[in-house]
N, C-alpha and C. Protein backbone atom coordinates (compact mmCIF):
# COMPACT_ATOMS: atom_id res chain seq x y z
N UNK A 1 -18.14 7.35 68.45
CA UNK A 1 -16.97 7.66 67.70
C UNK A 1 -16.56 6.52 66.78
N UNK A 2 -16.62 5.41 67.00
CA UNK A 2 -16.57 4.45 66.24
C UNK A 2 -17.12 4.19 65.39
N UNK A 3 -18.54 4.47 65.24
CA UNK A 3 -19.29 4.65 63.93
C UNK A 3 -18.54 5.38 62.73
N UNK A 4 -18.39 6.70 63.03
CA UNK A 4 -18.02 7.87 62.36
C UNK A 4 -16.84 7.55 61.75
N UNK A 5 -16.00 7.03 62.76
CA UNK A 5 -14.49 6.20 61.69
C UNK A 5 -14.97 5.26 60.90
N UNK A 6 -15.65 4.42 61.18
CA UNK A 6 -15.94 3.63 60.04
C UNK A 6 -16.44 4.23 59.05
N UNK A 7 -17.87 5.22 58.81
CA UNK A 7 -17.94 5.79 57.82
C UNK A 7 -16.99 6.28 57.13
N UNK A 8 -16.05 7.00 57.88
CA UNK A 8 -14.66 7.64 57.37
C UNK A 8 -13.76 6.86 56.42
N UNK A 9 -13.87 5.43 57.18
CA UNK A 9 -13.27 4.46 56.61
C UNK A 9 -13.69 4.26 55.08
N UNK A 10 -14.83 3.86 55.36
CA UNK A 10 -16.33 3.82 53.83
C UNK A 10 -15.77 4.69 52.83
N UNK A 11 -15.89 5.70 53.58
CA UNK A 11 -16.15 7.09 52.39
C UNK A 11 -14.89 6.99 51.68
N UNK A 12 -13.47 6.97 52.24
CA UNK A 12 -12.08 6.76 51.77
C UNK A 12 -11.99 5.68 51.01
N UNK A 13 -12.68 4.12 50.96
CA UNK A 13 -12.27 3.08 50.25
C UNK A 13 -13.00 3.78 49.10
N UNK A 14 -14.36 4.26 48.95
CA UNK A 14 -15.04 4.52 47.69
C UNK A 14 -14.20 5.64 46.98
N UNK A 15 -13.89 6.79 47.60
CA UNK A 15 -13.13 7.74 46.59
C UNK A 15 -11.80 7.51 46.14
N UNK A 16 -10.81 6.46 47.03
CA UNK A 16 -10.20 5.68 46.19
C UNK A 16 -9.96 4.88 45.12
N UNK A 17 -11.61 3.59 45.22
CA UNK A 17 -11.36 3.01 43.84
C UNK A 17 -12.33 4.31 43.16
N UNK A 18 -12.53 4.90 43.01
CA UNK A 18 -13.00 5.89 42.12
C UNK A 18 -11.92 6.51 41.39
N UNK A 19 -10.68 7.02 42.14
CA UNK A 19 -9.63 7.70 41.62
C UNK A 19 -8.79 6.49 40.78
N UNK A 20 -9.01 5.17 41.83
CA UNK A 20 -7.61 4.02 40.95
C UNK A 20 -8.76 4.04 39.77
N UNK A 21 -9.85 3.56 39.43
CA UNK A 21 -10.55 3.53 37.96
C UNK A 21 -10.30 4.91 37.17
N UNK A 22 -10.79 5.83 37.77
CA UNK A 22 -10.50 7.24 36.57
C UNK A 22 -8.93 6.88 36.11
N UNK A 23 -7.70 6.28 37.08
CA UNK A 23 -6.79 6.63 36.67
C UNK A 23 -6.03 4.90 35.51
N UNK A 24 -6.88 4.01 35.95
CA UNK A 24 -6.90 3.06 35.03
C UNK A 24 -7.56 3.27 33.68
N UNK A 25 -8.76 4.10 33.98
CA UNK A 25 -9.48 4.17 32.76
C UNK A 25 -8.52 5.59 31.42
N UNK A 26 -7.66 6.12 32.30
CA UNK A 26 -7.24 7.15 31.78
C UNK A 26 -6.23 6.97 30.57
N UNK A 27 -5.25 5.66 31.72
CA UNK A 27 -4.22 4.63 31.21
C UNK A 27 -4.48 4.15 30.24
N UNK A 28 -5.52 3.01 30.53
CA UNK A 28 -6.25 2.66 29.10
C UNK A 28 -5.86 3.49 27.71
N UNK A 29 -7.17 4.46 27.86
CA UNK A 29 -7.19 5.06 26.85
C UNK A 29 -6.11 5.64 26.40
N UNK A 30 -4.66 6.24 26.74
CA UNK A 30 -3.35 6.92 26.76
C UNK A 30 -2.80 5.83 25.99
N UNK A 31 -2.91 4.08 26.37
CA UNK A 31 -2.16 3.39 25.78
C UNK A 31 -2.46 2.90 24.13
N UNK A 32 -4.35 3.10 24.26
CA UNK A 32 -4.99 2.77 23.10
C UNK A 32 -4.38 3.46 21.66
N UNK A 33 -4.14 5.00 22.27
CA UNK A 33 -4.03 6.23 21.93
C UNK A 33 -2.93 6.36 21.42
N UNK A 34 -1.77 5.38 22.16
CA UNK A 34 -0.02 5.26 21.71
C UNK A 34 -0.14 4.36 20.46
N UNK A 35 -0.50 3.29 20.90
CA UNK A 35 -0.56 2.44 19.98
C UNK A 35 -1.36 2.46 17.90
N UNK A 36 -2.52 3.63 18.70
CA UNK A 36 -2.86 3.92 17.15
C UNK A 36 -2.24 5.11 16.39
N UNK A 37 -1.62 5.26 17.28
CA UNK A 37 -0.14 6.72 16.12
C UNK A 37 0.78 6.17 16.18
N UNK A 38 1.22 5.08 16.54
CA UNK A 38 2.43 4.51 16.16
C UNK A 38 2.14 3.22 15.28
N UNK A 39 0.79 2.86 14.99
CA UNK A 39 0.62 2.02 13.97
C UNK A 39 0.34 3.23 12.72
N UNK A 40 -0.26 4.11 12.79
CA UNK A 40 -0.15 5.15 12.16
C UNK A 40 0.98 5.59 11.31
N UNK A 41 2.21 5.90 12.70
CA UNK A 41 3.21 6.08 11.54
C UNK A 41 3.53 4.55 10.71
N UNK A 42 3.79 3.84 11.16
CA UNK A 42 4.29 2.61 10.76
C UNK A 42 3.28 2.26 8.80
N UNK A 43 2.22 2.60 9.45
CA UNK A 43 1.51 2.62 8.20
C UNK A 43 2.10 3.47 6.86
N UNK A 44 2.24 4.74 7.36
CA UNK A 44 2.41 5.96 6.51
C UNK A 44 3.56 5.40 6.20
N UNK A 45 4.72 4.78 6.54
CA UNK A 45 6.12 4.42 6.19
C UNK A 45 6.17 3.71 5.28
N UNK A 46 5.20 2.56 5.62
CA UNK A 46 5.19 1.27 4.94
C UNK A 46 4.69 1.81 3.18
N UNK A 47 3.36 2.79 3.67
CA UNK A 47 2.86 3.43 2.38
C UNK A 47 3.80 4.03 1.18
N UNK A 48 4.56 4.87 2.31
CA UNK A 48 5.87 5.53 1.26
C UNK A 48 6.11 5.00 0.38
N UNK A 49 7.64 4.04 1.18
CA UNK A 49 8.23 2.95 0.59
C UNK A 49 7.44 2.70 -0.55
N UNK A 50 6.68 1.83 -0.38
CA UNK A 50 5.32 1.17 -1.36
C UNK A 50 5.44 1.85 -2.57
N UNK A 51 5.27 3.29 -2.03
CA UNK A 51 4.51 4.04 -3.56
C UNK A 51 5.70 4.41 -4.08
N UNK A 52 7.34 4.80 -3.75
CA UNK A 52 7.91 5.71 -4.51
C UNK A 52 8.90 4.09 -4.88
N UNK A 53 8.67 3.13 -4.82
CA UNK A 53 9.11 2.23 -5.36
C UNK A 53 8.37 1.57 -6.77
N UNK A 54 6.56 2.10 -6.46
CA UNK A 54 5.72 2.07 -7.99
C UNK A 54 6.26 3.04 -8.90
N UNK A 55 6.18 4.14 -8.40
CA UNK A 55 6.61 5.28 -9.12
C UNK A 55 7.79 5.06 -10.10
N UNK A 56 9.09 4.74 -9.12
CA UNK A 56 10.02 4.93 -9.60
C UNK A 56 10.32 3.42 -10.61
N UNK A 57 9.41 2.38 -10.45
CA UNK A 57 9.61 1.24 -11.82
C UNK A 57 8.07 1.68 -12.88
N UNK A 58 7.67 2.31 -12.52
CA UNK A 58 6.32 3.27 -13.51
C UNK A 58 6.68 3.80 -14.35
N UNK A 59 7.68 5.24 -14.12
CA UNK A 59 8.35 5.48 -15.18
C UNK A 59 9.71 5.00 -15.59
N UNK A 60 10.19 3.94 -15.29
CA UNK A 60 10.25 3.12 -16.44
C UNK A 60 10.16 2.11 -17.11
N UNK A 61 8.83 2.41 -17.34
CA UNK A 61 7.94 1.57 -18.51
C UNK A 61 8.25 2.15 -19.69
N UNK A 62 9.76 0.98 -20.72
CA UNK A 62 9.93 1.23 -21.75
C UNK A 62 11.12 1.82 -21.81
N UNK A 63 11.44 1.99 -20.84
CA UNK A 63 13.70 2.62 -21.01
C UNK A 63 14.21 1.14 -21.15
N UNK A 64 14.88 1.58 -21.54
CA UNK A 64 16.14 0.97 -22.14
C UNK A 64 17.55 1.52 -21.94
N UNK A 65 18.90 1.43 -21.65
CA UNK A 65 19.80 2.38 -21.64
C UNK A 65 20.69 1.75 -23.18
N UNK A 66 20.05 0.77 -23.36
CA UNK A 66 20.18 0.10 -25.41
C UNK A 66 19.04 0.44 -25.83
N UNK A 67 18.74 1.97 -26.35
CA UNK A 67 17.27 2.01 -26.82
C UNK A 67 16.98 0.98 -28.22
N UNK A 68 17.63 0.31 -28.71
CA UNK A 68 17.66 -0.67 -29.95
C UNK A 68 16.55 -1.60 -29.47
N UNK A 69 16.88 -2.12 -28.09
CA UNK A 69 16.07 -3.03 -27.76
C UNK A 69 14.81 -3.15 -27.71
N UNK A 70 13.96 -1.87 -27.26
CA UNK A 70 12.33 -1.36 -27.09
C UNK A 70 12.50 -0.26 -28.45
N UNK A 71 12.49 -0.92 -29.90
CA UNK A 71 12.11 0.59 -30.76
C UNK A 71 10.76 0.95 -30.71
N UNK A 72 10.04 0.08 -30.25
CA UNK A 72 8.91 1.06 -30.29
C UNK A 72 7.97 0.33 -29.22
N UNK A 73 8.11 1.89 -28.34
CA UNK A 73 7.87 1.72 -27.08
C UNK A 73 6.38 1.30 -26.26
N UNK A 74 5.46 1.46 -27.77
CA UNK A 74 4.27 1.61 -27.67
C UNK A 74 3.87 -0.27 -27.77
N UNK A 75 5.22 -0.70 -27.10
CA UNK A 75 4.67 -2.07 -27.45
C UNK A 75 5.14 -3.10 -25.80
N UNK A 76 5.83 -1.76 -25.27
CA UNK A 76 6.45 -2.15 -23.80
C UNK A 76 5.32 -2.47 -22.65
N UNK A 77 4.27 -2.15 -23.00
CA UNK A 77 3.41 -2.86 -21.92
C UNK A 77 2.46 -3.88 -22.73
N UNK A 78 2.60 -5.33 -21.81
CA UNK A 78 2.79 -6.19 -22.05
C UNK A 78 1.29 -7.05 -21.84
N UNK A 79 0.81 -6.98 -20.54
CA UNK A 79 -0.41 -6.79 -19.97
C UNK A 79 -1.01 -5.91 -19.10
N UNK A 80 -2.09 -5.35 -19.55
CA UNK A 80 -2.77 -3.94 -18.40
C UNK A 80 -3.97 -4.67 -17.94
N UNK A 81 -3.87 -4.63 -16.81
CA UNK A 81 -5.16 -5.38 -15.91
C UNK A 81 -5.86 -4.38 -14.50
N UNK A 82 -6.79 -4.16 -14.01
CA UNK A 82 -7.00 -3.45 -13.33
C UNK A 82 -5.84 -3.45 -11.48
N UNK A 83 -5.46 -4.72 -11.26
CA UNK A 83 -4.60 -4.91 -10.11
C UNK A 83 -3.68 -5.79 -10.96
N UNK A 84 -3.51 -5.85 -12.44
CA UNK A 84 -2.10 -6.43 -12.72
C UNK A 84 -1.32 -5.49 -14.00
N UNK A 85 -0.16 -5.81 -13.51
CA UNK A 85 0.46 -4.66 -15.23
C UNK A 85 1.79 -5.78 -15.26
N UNK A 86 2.16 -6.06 -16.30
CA UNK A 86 3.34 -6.44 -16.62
C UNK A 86 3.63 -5.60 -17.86
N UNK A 87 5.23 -5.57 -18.26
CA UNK A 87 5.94 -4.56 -18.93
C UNK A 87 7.46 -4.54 -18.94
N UNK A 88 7.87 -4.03 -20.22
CA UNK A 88 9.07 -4.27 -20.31
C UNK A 88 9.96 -3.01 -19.90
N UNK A 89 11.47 -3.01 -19.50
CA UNK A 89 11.83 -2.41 -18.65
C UNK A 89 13.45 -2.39 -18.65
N UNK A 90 14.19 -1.66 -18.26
CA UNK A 90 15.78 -1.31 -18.24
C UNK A 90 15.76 -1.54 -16.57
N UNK A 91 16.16 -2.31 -15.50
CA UNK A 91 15.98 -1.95 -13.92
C UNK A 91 17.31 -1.72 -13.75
N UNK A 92 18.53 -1.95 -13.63
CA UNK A 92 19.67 -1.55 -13.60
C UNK A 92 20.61 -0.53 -14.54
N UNK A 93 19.78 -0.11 -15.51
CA UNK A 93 20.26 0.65 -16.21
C UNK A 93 21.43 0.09 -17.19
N UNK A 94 21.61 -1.11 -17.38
CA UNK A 94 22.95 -1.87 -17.97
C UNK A 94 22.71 -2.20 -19.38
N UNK A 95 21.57 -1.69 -19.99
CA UNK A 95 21.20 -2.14 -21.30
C UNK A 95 20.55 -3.73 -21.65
N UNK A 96 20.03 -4.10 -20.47
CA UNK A 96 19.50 -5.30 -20.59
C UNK A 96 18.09 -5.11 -20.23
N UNK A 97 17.09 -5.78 -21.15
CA UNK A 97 15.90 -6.10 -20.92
C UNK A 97 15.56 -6.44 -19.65
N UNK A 98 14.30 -6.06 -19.32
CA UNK A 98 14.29 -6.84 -18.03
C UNK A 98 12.22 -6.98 -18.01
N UNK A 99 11.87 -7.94 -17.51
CA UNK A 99 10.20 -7.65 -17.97
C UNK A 99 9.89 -7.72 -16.10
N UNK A 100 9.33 -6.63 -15.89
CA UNK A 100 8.24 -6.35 -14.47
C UNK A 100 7.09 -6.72 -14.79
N UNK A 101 6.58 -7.15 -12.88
CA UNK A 101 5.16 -7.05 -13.31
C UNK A 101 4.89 -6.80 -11.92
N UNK A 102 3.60 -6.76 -11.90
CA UNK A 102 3.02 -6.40 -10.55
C UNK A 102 1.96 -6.92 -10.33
N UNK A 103 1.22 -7.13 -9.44
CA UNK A 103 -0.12 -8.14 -9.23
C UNK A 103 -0.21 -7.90 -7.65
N UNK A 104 -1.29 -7.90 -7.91
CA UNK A 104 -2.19 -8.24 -6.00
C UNK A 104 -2.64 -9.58 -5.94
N UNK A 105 -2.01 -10.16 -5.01
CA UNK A 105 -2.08 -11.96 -4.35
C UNK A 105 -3.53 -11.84 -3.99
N UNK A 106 -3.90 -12.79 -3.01
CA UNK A 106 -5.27 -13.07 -2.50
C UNK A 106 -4.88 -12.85 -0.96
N UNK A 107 -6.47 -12.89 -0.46
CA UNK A 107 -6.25 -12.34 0.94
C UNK A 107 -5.44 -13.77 1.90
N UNK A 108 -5.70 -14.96 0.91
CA UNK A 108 -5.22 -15.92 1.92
C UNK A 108 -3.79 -16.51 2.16
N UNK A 109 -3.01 -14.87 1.01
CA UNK A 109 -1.50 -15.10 1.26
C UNK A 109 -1.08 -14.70 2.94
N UNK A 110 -1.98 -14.24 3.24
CA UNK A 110 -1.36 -13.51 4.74
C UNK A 110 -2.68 -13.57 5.21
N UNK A 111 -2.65 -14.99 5.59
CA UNK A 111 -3.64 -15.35 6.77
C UNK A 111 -2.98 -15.08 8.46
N UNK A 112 -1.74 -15.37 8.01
CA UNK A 112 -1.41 -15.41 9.27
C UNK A 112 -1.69 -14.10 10.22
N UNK A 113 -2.12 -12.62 9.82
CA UNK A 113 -2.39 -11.14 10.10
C UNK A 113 -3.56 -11.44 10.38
N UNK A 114 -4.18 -10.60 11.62
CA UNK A 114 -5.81 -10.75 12.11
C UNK A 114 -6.38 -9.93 10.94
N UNK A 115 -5.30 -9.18 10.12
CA UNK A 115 -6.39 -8.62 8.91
C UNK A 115 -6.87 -8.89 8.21
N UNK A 116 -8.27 -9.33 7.95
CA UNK A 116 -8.70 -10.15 6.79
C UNK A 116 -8.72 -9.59 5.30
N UNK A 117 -8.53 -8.40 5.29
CA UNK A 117 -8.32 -8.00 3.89
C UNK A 117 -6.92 -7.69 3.25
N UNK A 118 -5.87 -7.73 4.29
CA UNK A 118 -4.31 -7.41 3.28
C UNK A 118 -4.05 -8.72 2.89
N UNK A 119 -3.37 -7.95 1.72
CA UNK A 119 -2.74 -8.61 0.97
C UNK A 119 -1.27 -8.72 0.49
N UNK A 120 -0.64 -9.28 -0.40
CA UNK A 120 0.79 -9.17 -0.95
C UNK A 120 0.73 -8.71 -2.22
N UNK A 121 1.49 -7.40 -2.94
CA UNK A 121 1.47 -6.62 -3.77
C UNK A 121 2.85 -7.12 -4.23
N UNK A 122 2.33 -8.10 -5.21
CA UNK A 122 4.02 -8.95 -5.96
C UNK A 122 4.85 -8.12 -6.66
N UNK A 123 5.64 -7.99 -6.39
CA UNK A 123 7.01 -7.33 -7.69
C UNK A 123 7.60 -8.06 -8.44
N UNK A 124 7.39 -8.83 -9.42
CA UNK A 124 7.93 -9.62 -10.02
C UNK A 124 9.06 -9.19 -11.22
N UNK A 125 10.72 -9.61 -10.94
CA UNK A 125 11.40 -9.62 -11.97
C UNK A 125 11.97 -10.54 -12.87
N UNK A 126 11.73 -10.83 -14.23
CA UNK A 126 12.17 -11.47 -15.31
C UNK A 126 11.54 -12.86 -14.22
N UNK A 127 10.09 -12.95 -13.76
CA UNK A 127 9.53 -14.22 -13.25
C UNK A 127 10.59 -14.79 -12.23
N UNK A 128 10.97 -13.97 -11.49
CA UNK A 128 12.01 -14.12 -10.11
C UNK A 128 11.46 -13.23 -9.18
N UNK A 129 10.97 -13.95 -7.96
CA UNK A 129 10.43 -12.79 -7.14
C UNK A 129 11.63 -12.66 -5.98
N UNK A 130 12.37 -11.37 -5.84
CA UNK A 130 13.26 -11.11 -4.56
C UNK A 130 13.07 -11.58 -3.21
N UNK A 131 13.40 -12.08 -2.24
CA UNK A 131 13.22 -11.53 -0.75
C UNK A 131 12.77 -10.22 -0.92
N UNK A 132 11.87 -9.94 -0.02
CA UNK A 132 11.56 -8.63 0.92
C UNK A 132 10.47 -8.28 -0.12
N UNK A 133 10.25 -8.54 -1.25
CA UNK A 133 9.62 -7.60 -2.23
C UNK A 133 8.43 -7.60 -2.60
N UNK A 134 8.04 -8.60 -1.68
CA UNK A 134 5.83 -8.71 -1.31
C UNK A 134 5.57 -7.69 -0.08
N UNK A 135 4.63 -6.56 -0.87
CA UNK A 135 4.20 -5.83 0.22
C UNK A 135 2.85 -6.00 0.91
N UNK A 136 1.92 -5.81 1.92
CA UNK A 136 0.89 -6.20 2.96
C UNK A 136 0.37 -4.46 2.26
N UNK A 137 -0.61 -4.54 1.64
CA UNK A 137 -1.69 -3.81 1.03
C UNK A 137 -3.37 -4.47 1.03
N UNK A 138 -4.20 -3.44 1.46
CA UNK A 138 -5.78 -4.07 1.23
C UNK A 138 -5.92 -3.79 -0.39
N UNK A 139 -4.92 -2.91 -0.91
CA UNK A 139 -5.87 -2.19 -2.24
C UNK A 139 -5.15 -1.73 -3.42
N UNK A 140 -5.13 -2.33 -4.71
CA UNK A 140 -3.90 -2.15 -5.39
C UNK A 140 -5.10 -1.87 -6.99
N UNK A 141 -5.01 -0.30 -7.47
CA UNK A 141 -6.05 -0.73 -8.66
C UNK A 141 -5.39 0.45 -9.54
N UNK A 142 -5.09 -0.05 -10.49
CA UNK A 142 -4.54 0.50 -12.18
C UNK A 142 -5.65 1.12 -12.66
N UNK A 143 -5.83 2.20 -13.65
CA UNK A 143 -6.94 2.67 -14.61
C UNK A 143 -5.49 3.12 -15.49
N UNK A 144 -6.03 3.30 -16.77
CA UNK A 144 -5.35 3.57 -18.17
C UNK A 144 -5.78 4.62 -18.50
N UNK A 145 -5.72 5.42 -19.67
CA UNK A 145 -5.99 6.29 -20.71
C UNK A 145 -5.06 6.68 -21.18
N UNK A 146 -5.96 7.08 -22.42
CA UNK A 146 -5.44 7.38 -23.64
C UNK A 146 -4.42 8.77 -24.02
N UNK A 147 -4.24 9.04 -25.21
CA UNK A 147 -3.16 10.39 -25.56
C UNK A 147 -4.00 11.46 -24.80
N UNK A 148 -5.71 11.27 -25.50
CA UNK A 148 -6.25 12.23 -25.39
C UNK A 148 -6.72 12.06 -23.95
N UNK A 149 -6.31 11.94 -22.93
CA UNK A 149 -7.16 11.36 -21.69
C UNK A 149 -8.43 10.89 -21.31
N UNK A 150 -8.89 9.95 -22.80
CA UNK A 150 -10.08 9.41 -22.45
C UNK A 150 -9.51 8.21 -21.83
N UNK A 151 -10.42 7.42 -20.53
CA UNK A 151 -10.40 6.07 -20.02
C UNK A 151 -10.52 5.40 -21.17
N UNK A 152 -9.30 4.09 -20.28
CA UNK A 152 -9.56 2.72 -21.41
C UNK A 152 -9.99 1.86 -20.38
N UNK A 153 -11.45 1.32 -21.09
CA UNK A 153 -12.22 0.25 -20.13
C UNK A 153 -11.30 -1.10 -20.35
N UNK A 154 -12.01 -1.68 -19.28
CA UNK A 154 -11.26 -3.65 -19.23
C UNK A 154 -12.22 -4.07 -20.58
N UNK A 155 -11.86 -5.20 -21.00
CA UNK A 155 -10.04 -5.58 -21.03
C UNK A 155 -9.74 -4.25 -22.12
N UNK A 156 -8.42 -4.44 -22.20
CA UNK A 156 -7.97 -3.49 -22.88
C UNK A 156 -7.05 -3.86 -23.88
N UNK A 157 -7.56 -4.62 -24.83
CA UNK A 157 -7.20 -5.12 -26.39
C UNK A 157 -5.87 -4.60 -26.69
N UNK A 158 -5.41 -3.67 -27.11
CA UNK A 158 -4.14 -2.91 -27.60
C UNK A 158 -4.04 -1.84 -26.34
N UNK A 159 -2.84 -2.45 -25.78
CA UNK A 159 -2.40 -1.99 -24.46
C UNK A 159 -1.03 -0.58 -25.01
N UNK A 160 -0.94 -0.66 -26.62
CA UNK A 160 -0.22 0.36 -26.74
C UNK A 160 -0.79 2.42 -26.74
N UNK A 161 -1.90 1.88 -26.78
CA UNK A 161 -2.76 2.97 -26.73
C UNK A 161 -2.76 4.21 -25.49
N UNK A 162 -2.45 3.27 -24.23
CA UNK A 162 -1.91 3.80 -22.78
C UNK A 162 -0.59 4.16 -22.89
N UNK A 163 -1.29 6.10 -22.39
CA UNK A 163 -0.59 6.93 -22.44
C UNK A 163 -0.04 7.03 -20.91
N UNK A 164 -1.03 7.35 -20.22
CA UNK A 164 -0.83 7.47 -18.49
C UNK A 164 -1.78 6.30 -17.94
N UNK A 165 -1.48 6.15 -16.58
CA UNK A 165 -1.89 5.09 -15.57
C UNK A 165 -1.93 5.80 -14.44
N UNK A 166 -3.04 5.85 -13.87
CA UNK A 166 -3.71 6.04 -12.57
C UNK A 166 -2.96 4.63 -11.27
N UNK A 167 -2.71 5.01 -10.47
CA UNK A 167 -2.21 4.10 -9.53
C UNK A 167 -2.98 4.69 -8.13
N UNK A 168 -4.17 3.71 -7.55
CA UNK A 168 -3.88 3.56 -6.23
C UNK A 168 -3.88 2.64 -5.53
N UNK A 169 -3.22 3.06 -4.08
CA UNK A 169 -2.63 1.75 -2.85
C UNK A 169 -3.66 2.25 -2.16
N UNK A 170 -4.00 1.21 -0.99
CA UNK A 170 -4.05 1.34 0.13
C UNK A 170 -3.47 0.25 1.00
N UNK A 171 -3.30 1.01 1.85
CA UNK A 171 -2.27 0.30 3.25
C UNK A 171 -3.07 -0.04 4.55
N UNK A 172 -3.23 -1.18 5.25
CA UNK A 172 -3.74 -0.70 6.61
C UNK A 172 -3.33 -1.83 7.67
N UNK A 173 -3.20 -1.61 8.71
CA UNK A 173 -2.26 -2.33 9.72
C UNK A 173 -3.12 -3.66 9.69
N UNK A 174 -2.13 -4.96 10.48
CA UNK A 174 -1.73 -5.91 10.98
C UNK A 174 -3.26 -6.40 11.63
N UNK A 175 -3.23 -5.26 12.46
CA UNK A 175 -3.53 -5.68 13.93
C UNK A 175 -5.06 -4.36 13.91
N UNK A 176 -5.97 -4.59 14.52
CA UNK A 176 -7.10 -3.47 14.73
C UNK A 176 -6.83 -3.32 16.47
N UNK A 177 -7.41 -1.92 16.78
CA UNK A 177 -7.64 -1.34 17.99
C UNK A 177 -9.44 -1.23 17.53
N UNK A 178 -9.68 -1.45 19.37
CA UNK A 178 -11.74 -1.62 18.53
C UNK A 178 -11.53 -1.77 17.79
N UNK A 179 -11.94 -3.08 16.92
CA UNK A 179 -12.35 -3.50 16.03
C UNK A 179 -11.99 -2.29 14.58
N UNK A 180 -10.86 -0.94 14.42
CA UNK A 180 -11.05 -0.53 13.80
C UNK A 180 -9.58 -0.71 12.95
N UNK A 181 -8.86 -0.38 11.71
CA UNK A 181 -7.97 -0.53 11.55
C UNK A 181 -7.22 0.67 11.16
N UNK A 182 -6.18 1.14 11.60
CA UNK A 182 -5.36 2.15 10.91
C UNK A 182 -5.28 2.04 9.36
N UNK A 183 -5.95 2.65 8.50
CA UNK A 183 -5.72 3.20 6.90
C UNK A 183 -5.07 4.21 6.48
N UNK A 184 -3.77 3.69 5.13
CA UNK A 184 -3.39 4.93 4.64
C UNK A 184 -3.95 4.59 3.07
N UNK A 185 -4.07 5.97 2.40
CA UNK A 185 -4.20 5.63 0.96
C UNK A 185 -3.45 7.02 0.33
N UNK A 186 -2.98 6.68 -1.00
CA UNK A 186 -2.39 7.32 -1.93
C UNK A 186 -3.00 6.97 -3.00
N UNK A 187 -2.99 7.99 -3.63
CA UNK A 187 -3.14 7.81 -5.36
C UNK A 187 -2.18 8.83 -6.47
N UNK A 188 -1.64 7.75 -7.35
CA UNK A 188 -0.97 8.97 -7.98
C UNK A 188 -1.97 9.23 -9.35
N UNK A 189 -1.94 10.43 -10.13
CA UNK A 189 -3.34 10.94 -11.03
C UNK A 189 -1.83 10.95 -12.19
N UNK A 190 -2.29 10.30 -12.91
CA UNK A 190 -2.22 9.97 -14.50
C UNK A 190 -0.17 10.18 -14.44
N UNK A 191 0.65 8.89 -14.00
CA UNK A 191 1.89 9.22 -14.07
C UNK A 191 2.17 8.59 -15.31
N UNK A 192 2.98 9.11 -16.09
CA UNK A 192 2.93 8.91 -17.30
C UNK A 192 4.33 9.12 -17.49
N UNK A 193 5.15 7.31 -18.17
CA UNK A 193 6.63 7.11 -18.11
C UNK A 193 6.78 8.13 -19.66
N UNK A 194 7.68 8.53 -19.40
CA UNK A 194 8.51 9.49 -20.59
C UNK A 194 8.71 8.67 -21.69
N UNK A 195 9.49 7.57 -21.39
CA UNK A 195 8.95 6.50 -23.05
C UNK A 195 8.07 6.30 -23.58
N UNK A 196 6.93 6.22 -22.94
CA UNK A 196 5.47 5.69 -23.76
C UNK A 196 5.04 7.15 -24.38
N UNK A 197 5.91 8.39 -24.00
CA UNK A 197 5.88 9.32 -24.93
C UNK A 197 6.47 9.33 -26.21
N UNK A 198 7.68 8.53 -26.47
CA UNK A 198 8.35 8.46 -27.29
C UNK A 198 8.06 7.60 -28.23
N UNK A 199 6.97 8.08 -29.33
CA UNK A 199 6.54 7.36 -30.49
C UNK A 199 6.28 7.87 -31.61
């Protein structure tokens, strides 16, 4: 009889750690699983923000609420670069000039992130950069064209020629799960400010 309990014994320690691993291994994965939809959303948020803040200083490239100031509007962008645009601009609506720009930093602005590829997506006003207003992007790239929607290749000599601008971001977390990273991307297809119509 003593044998047989001990086997009994045996058999119970093994289907135990069998159940504590299935139920560690389960954990695991449940937590892996939390963590990459909530970097997920965090991503998609960050993306938003990002884009309807391009958008909304995109078109306006070339307002003025003193249209005297920009008469001709076809002269409001200033430099077009594939990850840089600078351009002139109304941001408060008060009738004062104001010149934007935008640019993608290098990866070694934000070393401090295990991500080796984000970066800081500068907002620059009248060569004053705000608090808060460097965003953590892998991917920031401009394309141009024309009235007629042909592409304008680099460089791009007479920047009055750009009718619409292609904009895309990409976004992707901090931090990787396996070695992989949460990615968001947007692109907006040919947004085109209402002034640079006006010529």
């Amino acid at each position: 009889m003593g044998s047989s309990t001990m086997i009994d014994i045996l058999g119970s320690m093994v289907i135990g750690s069998l159940l504590l691993f299935n139920l560690l291994s389960v954990y695991h994965s449940t937590s892996d699983s939390s963590f990459v939809y909530n970097n997920d959303y965090i991503i998609q948020k960050n993306l938003k923000e990002v884009c309807e803040l391009l958008e909304y200083d995109f078109r306006k490239i070339a307002y003025c609420a003193d249209a005297t100031k920009i008469p001709n509007p076809a002269k409001a962008i200033l430099t077009a670069d594939s990850n840089r645009i600078i351009f002139l601009t109304d941001i408060q609506s008060d009738g004062i000039l104001d010149t934007m720009k935008y640019y993608l930093g290098s990866t070694s602005e934000l070393s401090g992130t295990p991500n080796p590829r984000d970066r800081k997506l500068h907002r620059v006003v009248n060569g004053k950069q705000p608090k808060g207003s460097n965003m953590g992007v892998t991917a920031f790239r401009l394309s141009y064209y024309n009235v007629q929607g042909d592409y304008l290749p680099f460089p791009i000599g007479v920047t009055g020629e750009i009718y619409t601008i292609q904009i895309s971001v990409s976004v992707e977390d901090g931090a990787a799960v396996d070695e992989r990273y949460v990615t968001a991307y947007w692109q907006q297809l040919r947004l085109a400010a209402r002034n640079l119509r006006n010529r």
